[in-house]
PDB file of N, CA and C in Angstrom:
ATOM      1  N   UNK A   1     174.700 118.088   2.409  1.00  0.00           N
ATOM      2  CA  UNK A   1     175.919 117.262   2.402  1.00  0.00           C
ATOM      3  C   UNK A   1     177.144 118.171   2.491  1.00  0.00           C
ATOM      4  N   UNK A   2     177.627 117.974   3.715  1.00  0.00           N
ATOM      5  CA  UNK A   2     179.283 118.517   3.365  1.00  0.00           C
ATOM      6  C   UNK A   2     180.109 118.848   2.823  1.00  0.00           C
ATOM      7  N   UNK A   3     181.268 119.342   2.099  1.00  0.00           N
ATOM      8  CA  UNK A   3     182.168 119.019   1.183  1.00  0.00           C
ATOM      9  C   UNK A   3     183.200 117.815   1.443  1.00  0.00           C
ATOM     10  N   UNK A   4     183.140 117.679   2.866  1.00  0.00           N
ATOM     11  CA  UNK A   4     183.969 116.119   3.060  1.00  0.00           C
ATOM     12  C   UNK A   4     183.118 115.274   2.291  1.00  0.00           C
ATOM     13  N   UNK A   5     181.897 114.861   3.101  1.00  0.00           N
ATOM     14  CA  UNK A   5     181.154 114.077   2.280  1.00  0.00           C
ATOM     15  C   UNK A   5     181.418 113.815   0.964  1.00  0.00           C
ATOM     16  N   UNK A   6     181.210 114.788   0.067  1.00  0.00           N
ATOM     17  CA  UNK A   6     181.073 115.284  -1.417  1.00  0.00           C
ATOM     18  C   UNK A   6     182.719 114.755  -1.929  1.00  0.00           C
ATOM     19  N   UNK A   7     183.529 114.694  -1.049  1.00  0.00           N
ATOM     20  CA  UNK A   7     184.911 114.560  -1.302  1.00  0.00           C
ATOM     21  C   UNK A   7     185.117 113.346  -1.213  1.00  0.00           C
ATOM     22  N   UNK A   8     184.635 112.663  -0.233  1.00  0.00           N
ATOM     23  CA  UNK A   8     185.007 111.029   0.254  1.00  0.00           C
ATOM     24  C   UNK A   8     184.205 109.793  -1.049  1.00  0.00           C
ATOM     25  N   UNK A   9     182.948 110.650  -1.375  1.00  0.00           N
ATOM     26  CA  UNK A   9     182.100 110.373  -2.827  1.00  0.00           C
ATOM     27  C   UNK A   9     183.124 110.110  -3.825  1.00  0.00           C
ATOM     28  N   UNK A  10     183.473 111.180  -4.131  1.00  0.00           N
ATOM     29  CA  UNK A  10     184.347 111.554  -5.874  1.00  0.00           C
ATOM     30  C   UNK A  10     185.166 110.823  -5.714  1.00  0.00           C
ATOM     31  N   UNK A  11     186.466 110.722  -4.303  1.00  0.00           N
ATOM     32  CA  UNK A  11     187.243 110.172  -4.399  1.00  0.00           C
ATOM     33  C   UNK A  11     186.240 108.603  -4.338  1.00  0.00           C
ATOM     34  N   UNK A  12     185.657 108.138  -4.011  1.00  0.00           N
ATOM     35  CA  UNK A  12     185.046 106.519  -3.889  1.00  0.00           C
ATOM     36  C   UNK A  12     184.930 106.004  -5.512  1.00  0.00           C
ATOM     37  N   UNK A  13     184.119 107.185  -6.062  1.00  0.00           N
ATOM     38  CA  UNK A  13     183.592 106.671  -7.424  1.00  0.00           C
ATOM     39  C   UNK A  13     185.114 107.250  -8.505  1.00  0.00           C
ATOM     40  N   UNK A  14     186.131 107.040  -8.067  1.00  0.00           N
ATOM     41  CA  UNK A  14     187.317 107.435  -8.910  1.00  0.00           C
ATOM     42  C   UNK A  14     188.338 106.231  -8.448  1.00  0.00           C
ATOM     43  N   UNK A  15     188.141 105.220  -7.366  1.00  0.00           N
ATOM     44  CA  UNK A  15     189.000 104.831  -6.972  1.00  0.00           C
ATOM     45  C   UNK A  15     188.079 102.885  -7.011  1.00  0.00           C
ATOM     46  N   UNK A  16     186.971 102.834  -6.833  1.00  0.00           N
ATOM     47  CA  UNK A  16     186.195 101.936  -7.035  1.00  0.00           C
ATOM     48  C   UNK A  16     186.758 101.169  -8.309  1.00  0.00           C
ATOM     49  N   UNK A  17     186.563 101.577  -9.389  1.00  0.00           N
ATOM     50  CA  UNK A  17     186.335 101.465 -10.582  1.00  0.00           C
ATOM     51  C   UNK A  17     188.168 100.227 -11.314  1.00  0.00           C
ATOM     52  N   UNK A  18     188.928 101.404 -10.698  1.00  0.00           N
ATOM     53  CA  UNK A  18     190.301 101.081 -10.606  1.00  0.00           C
ATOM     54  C   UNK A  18     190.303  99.840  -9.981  1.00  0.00           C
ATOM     55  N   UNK A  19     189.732  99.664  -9.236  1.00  0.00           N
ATOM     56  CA  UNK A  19     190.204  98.355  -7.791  1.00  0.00           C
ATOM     57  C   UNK A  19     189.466  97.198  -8.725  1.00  0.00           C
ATOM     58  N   UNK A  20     188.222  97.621  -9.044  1.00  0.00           N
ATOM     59  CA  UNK A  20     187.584  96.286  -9.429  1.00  0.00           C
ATOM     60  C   UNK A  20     188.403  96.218 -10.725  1.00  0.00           C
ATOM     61  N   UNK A  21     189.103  96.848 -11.717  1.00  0.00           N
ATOM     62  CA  UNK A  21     189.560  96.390 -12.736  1.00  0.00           C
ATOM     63  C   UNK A  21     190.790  95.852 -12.258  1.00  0.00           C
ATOM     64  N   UNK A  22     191.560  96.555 -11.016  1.00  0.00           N
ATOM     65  CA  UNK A  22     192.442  95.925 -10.735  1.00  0.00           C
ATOM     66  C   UNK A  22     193.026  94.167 -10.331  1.00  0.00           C
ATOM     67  N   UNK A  23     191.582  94.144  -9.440  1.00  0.00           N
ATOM     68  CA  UNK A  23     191.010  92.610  -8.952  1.00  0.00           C
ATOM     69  C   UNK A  23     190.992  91.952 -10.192  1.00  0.00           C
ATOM     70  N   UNK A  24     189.578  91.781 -11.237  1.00  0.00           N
ATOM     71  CA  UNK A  24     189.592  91.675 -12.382  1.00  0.00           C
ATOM     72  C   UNK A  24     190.912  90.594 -13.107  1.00  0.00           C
ATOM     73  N   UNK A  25     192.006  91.754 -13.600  1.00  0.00           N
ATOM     74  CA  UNK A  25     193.111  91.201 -13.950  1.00  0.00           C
ATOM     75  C   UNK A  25     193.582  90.097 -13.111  1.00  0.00           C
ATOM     76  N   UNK A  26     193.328  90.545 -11.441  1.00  0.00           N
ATOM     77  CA  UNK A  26     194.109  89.313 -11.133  1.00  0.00           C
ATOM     78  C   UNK A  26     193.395  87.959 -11.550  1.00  0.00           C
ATOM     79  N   UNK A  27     192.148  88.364 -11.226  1.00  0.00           N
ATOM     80  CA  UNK A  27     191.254  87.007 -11.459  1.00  0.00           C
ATOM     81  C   UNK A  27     191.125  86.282 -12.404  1.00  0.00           C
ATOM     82  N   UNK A  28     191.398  87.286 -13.378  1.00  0.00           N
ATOM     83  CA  UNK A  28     191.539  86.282 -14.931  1.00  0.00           C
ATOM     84  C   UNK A  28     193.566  85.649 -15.178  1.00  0.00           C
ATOM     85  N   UNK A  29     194.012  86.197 -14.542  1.00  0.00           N
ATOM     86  CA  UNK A  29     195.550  85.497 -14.623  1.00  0.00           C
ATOM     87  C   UNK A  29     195.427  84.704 -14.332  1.00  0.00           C
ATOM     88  N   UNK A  30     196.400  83.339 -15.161  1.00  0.00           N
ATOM     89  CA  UNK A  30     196.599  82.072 -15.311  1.00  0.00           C
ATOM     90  C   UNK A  30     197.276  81.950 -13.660  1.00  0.00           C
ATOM     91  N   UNK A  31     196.217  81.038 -13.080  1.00  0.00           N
ATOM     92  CA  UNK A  31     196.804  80.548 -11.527  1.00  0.00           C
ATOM     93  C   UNK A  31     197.249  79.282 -11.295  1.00  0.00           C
ATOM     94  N   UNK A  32     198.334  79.183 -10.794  1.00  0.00           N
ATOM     95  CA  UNK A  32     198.941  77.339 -10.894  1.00  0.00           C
ATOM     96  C   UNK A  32     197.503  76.751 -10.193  1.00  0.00           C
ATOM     97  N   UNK A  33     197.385  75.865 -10.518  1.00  0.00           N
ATOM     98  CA  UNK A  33     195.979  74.323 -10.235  1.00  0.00           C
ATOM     99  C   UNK A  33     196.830  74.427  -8.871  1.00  0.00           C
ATOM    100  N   UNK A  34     197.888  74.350  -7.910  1.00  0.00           N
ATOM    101  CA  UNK A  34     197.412  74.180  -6.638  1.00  0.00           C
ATOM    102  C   UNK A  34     197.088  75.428  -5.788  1.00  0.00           C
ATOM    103  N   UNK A  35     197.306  76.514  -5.835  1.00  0.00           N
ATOM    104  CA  UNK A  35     196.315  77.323  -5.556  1.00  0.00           C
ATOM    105  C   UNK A  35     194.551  77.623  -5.692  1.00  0.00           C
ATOM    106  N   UNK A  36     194.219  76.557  -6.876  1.00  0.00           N
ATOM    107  CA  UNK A  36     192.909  76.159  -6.669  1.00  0.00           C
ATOM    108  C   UNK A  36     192.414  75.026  -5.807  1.00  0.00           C
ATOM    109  N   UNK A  37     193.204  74.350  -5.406  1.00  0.00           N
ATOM    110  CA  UNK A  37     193.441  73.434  -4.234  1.00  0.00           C
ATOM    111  C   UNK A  37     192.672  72.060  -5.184  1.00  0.00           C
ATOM    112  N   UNK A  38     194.040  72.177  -6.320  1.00  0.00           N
ATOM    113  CA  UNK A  38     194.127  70.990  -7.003  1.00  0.00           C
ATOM    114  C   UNK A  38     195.426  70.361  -6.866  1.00  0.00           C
ATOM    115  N   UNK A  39     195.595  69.380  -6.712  1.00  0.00           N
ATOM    116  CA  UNK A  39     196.773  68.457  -6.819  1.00  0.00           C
ATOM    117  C   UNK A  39     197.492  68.031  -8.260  1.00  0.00           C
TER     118      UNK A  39
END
């Protein structure tokens, strides 16, 4: 394996982690009912 390789890795498993907690938060924030495509 490369050191790009090895690089594109570390950075994945350092930046993964962040995103899904990032998502996460959004997903649990209180969303107005019509964005759930409630009336």
């Amino acid at each position: 394996m490369s050191w790009l390789q090895t690089f594109a890795l570390s950075v994945g498993f350092i930046t993964l982690p962040a995103v899904d907690a990032y998502w996460f938060r959004l997903s649990t924030r209180p969303i107005p009912r019509r964005y759930l495509g409630y009336t």
